[in-house]
N, C-alpha and C. Protein backbone atom coordinates (compact mmCIF):
# COMPACT_ATOMS: atom_id res chain seq x y z
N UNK A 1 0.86 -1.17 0.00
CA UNK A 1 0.00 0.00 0.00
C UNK A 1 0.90 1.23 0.00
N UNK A 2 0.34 2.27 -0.84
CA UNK A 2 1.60 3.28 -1.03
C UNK A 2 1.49 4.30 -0.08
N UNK A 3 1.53 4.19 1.29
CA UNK A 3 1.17 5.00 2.33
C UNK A 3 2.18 5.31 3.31
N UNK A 4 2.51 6.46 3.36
CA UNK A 4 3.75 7.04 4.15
C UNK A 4 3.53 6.35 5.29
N UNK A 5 3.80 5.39 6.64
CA UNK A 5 3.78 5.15 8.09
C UNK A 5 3.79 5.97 8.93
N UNK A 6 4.42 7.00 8.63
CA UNK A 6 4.40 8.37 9.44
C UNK A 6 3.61 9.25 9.42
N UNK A 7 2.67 8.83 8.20
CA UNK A 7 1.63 9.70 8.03
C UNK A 7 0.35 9.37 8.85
N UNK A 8 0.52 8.77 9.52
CA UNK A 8 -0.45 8.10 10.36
C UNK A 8 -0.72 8.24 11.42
N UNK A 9 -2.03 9.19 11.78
CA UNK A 9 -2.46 9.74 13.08
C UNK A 9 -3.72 9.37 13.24
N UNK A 10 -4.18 8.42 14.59
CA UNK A 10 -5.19 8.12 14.93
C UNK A 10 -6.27 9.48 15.20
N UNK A 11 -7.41 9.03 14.44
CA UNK A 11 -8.35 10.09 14.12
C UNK A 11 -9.25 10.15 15.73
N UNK A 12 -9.56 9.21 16.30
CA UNK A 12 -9.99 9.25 17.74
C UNK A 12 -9.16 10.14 19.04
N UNK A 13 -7.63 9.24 18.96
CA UNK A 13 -7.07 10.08 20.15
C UNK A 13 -5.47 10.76 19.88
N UNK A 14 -5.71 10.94 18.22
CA UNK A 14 -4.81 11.88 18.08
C UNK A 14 -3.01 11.15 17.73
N UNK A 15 -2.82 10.02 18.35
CA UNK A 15 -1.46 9.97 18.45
C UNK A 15 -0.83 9.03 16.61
N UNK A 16 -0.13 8.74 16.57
CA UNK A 16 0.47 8.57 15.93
C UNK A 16 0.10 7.05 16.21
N UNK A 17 0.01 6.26 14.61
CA UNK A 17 -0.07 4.78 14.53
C UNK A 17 0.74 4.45 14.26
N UNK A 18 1.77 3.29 15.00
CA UNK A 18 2.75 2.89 14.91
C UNK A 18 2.99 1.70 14.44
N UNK A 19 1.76 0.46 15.17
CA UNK A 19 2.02 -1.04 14.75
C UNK A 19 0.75 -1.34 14.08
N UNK A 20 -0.57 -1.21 14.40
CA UNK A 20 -1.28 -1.56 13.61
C UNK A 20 -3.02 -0.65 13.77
N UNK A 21 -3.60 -0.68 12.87
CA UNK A 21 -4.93 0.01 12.79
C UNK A 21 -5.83 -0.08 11.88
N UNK A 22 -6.68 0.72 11.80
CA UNK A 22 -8.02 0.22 11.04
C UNK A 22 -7.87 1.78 10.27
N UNK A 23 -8.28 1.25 8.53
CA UNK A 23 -7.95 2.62 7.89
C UNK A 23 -9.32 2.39 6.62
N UNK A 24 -9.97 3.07 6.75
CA UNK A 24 -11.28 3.69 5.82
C UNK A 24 -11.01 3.57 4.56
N UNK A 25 -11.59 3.09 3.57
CA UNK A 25 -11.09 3.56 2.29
C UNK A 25 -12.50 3.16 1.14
N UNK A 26 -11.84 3.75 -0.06
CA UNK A 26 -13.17 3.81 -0.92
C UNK A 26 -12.54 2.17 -1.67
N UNK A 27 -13.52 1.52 -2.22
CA UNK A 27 -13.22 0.40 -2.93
C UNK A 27 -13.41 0.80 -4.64
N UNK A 28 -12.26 1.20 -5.68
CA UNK A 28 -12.68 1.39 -6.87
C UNK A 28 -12.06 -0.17 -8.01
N UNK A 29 -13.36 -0.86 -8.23
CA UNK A 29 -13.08 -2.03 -8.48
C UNK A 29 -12.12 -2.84 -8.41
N UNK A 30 -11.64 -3.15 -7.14
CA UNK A 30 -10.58 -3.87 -6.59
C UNK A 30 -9.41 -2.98 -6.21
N UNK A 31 -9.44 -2.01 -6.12
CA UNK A 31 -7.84 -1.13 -5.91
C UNK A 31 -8.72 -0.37 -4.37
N UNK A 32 -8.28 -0.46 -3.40
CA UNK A 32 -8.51 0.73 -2.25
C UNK A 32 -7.61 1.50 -2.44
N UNK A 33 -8.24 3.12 -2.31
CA UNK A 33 -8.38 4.07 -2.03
C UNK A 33 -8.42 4.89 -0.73
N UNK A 34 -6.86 4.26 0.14
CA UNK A 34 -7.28 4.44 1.56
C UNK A 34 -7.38 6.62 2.33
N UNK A 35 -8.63 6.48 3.12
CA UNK A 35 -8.69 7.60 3.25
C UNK A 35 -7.47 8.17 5.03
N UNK A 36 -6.63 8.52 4.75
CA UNK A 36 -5.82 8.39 5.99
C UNK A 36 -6.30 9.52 7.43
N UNK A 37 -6.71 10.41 6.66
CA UNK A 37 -7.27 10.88 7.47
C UNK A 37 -8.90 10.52 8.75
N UNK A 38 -9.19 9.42 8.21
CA UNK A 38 -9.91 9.07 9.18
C UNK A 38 -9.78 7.44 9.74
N UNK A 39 -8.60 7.18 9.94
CA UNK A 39 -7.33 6.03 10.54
C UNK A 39 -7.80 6.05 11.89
N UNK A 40 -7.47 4.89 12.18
CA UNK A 40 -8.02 4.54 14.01
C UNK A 40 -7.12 3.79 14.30
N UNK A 41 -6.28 3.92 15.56
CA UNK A 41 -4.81 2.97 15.86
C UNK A 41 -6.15 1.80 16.20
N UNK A 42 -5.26 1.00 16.42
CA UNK A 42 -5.66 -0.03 16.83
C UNK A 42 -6.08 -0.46 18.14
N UNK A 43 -5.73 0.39 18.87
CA UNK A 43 -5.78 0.63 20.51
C UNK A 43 -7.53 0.95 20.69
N UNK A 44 -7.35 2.06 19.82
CA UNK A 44 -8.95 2.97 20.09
C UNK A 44 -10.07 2.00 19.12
N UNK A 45 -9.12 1.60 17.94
CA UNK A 45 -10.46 0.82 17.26
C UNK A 45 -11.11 -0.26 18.15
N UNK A 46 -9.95 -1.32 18.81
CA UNK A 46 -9.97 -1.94 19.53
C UNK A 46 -11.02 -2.43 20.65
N UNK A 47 -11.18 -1.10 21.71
CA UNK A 47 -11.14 -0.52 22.87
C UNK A 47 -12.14 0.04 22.93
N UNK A 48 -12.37 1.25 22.38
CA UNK A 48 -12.95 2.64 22.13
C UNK A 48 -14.21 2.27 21.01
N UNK A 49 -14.11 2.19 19.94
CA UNK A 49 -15.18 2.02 19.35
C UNK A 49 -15.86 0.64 18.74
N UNK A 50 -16.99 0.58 18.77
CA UNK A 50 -18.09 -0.91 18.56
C UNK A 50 -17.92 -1.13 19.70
N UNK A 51 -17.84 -2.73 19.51
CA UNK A 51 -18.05 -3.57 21.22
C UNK A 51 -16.84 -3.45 21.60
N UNK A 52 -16.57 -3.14 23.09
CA UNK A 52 -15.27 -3.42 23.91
C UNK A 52 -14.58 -4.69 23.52
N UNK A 53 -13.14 -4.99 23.18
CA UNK A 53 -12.71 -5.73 23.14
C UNK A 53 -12.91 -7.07 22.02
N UNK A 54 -13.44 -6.05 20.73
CA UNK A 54 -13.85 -6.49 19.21
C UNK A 54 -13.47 -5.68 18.51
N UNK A 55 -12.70 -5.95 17.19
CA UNK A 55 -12.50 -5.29 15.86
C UNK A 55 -13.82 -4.56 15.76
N UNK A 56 -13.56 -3.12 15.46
CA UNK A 56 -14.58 -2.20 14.98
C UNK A 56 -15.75 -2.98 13.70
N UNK A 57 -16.89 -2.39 13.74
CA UNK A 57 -17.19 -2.78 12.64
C UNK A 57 -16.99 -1.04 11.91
N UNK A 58 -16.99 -1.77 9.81
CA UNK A 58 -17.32 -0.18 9.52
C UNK A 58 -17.63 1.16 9.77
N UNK A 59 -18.94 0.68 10.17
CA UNK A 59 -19.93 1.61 10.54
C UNK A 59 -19.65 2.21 11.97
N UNK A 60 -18.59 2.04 12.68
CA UNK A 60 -18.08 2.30 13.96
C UNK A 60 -17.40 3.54 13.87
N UNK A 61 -16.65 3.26 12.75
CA UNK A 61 -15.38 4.22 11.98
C UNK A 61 -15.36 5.44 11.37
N UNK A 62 -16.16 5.10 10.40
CA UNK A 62 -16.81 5.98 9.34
C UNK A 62 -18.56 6.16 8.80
N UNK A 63 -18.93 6.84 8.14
CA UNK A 63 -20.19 7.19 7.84
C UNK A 63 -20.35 6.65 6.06
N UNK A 64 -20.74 5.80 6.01
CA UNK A 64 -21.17 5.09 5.03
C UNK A 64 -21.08 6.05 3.56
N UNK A 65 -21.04 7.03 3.57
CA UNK A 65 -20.80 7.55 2.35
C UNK A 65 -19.53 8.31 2.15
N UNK A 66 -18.95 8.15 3.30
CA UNK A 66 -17.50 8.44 3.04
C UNK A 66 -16.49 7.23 2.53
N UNK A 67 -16.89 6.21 2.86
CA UNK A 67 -16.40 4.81 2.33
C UNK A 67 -16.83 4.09 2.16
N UNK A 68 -15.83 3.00 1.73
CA UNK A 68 -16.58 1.57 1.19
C UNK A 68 -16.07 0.16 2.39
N UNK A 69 -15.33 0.12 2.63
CA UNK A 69 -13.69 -0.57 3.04
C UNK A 69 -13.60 -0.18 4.50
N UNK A 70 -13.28 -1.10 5.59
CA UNK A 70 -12.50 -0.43 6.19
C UNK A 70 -11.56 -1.97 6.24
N UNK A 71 -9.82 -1.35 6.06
CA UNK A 71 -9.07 -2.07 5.85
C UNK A 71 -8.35 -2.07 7.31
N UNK A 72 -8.19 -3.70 7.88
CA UNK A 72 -7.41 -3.43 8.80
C UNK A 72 -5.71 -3.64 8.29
N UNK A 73 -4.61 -2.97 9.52
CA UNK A 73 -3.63 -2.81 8.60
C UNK A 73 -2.53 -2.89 9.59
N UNK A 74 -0.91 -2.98 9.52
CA UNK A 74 -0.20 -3.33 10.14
C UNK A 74 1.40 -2.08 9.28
N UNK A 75 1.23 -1.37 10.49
CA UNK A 75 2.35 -0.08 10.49
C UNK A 75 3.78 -0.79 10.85
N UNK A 76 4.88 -0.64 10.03
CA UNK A 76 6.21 -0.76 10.29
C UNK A 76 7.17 0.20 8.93
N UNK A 77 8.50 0.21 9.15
CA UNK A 77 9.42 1.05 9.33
C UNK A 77 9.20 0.81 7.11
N UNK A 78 9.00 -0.18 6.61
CA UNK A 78 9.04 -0.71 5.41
C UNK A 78 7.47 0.00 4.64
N UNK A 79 6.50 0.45 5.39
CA UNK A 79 5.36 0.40 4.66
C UNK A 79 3.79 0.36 5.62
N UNK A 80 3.17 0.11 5.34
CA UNK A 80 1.87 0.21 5.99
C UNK A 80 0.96 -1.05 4.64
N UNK A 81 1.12 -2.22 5.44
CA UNK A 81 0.65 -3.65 4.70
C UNK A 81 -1.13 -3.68 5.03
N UNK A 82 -1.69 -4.08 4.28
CA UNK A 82 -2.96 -4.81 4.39
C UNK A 82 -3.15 -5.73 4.85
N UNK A 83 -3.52 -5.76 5.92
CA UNK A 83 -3.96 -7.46 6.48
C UNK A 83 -5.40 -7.94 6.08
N UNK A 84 -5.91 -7.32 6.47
CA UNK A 84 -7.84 -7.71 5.97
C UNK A 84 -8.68 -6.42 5.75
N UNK A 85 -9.90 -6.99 5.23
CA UNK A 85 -11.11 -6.32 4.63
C UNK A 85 -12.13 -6.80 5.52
N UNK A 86 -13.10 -5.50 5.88
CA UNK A 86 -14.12 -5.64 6.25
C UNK A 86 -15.45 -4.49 5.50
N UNK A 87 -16.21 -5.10 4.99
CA UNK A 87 -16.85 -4.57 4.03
C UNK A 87 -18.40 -4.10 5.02
């Protein structure tokens, strides 16, 4: 994914995503379109939003017409990888 790692600031509590998080994106026939600005570390997706102690759903994250996708994802020094889709 062509996404700076450093560019990555949790939209809930602000800090910087370091190892892994949940990132919004539009789906244009198979290519995401991730929106970074509304990124959730993984702590707060976690924790903080949907059920305590469950992967967010979508609709936790974002507002349905801002995306399609929310991709969960895994931050290191090489890149910002895709791990899964939740539609």
């Amino acid at each position: 994914m062509e996404l700076d790692p450093d560019a990555l600031t949790c939209s809930h509590c602000g800090e910087p995503i370091t190892d892994s998080g949940y990132l919004p994106a539009t789906d244009a026939s198979g290519t995401y379109q991730p929106i970074p600005e509304a990124a959730v570390c993984g702590a707060c997706g976690f924790n903080e939003l949907g059920m305590t102690g469950c992967a967010p759903e979508p609709t936790d994250v974002f507002d349905s017409d801002t995306a399609d996708v929310l991709l969960y994802v895994t931050v290191s020094d090489e890149g910002v990888e895709r791990v899964s889709v939740k539609e």
